[in-house]
N, C-alpha and C. Protein backbone atom coordinates (compact mmCIF):
# COMPACT_ATOMS: atom_id res chain seq x y z
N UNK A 1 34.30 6.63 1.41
CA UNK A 1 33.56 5.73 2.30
C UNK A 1 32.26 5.33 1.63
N UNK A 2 32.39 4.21 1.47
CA UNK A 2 31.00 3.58 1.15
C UNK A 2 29.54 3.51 2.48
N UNK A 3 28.58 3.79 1.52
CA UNK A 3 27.33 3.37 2.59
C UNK A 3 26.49 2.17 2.59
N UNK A 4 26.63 1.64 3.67
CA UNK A 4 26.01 0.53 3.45
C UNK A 4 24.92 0.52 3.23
N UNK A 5 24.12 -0.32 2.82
CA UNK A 5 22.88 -0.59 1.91
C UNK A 5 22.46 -0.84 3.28
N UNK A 6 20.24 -0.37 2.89
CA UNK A 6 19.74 -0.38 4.30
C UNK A 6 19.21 -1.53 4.37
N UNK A 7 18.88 -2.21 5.46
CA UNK A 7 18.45 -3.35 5.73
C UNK A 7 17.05 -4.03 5.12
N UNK A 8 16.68 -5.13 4.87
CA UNK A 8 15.17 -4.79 4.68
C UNK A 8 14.36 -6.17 6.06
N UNK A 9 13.39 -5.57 6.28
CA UNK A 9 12.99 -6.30 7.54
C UNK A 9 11.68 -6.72 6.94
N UNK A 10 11.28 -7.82 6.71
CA UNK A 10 9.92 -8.34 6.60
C UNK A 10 9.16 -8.24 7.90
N UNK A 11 7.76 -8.05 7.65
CA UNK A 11 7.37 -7.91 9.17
C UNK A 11 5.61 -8.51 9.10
N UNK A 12 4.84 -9.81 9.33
CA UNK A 12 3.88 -10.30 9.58
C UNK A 12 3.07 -9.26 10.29
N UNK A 13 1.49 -9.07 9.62
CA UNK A 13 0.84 -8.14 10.57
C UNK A 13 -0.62 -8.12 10.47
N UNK A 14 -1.34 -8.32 11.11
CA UNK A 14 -2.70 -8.76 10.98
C UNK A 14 -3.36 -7.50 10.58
N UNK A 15 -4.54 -7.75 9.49
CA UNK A 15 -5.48 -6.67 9.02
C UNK A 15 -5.91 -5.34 10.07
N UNK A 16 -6.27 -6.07 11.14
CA UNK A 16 -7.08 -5.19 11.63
C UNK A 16 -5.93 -3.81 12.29
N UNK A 17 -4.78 -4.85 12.59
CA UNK A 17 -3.09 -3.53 12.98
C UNK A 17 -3.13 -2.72 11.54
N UNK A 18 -3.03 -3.50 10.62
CA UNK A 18 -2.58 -2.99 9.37
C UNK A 18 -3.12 -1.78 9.06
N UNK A 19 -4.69 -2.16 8.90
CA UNK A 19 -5.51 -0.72 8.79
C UNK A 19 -5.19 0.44 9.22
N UNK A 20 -4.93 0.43 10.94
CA UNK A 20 -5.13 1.11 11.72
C UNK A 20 -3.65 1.93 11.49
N UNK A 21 -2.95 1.11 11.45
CA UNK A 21 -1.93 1.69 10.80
C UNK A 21 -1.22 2.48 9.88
N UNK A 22 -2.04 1.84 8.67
CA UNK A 22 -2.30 3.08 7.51
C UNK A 22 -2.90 3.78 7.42
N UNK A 23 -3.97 3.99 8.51
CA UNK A 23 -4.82 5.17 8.83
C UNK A 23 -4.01 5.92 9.07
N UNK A 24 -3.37 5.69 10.43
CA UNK A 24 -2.15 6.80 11.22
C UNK A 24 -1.47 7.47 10.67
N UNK A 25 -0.90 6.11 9.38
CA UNK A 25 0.24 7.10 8.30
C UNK A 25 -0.50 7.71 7.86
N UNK A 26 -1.43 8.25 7.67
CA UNK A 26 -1.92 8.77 6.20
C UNK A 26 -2.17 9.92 7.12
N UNK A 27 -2.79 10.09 8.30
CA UNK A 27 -2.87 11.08 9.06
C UNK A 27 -1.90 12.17 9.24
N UNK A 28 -0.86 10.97 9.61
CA UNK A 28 0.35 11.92 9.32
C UNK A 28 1.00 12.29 8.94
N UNK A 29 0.91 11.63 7.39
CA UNK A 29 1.39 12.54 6.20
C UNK A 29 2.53 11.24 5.92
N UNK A 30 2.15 10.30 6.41
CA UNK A 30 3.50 9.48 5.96
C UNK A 30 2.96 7.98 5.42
N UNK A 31 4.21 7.18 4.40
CA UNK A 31 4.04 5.77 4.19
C UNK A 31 3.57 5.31 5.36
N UNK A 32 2.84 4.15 5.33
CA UNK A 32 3.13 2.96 6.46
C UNK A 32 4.60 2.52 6.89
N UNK A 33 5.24 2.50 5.56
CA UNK A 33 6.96 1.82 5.69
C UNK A 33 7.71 3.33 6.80
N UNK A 34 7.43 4.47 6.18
CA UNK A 34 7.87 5.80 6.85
C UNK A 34 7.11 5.76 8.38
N UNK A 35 5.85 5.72 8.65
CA UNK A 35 5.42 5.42 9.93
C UNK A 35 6.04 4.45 10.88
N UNK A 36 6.30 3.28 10.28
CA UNK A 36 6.81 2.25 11.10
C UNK A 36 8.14 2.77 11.58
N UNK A 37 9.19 3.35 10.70
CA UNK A 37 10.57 3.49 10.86
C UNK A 37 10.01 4.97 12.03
N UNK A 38 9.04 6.02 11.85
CA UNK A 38 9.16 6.76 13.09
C UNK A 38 8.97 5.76 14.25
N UNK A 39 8.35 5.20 14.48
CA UNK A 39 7.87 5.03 15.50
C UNK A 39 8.78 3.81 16.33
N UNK A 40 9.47 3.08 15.86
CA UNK A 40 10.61 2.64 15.71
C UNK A 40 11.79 3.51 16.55
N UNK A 41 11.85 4.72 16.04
CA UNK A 41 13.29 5.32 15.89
C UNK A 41 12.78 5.75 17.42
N UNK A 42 11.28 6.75 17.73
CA UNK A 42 10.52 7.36 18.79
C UNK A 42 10.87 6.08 20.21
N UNK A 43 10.96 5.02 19.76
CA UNK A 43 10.70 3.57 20.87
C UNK A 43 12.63 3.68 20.96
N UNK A 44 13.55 3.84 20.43
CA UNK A 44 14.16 3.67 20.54
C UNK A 44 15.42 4.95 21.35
N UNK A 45 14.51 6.55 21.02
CA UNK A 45 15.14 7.27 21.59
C UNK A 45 14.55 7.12 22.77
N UNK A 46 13.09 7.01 23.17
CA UNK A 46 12.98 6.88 24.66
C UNK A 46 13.68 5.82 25.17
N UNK A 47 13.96 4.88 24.83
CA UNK A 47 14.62 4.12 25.49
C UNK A 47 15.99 4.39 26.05
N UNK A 48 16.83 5.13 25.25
CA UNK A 48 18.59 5.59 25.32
C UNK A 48 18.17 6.63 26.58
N UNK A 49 16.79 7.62 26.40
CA UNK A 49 17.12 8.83 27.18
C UNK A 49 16.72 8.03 28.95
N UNK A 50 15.68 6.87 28.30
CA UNK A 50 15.54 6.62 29.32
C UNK A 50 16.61 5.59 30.84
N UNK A 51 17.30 4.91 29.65
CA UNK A 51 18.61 3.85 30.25
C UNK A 51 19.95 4.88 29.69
N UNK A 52 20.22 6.15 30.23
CA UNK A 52 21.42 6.66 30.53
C UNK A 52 22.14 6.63 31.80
């Protein structure tokens, strides 16, 4: 079985998000690209646990 190749998502984002953003990652020990995909994945399990 092959794996499919991961997607890539361009994403527009103003300085002042940006910063704040790479602050967070860095806080928490992660890329910006790695931050985004948590927080992402976090928005997406509340959502399933929440629409069961």
């Amino acid at each position: 079985m092959t794996k499919e190749k991961d997607k890539h998502l361009g994403l527009r984002i103003d300085t002042e998000t940006h910063d704040k953003l790479k602050e967070l990652a860095e806080y928490e020990g992660r890329s910006i690209n790695g931050e985004v995909l948590y927080l992402i994945r976090q928005a997406i399990k509340k959502y399933e646990n929440d629409n069961k």
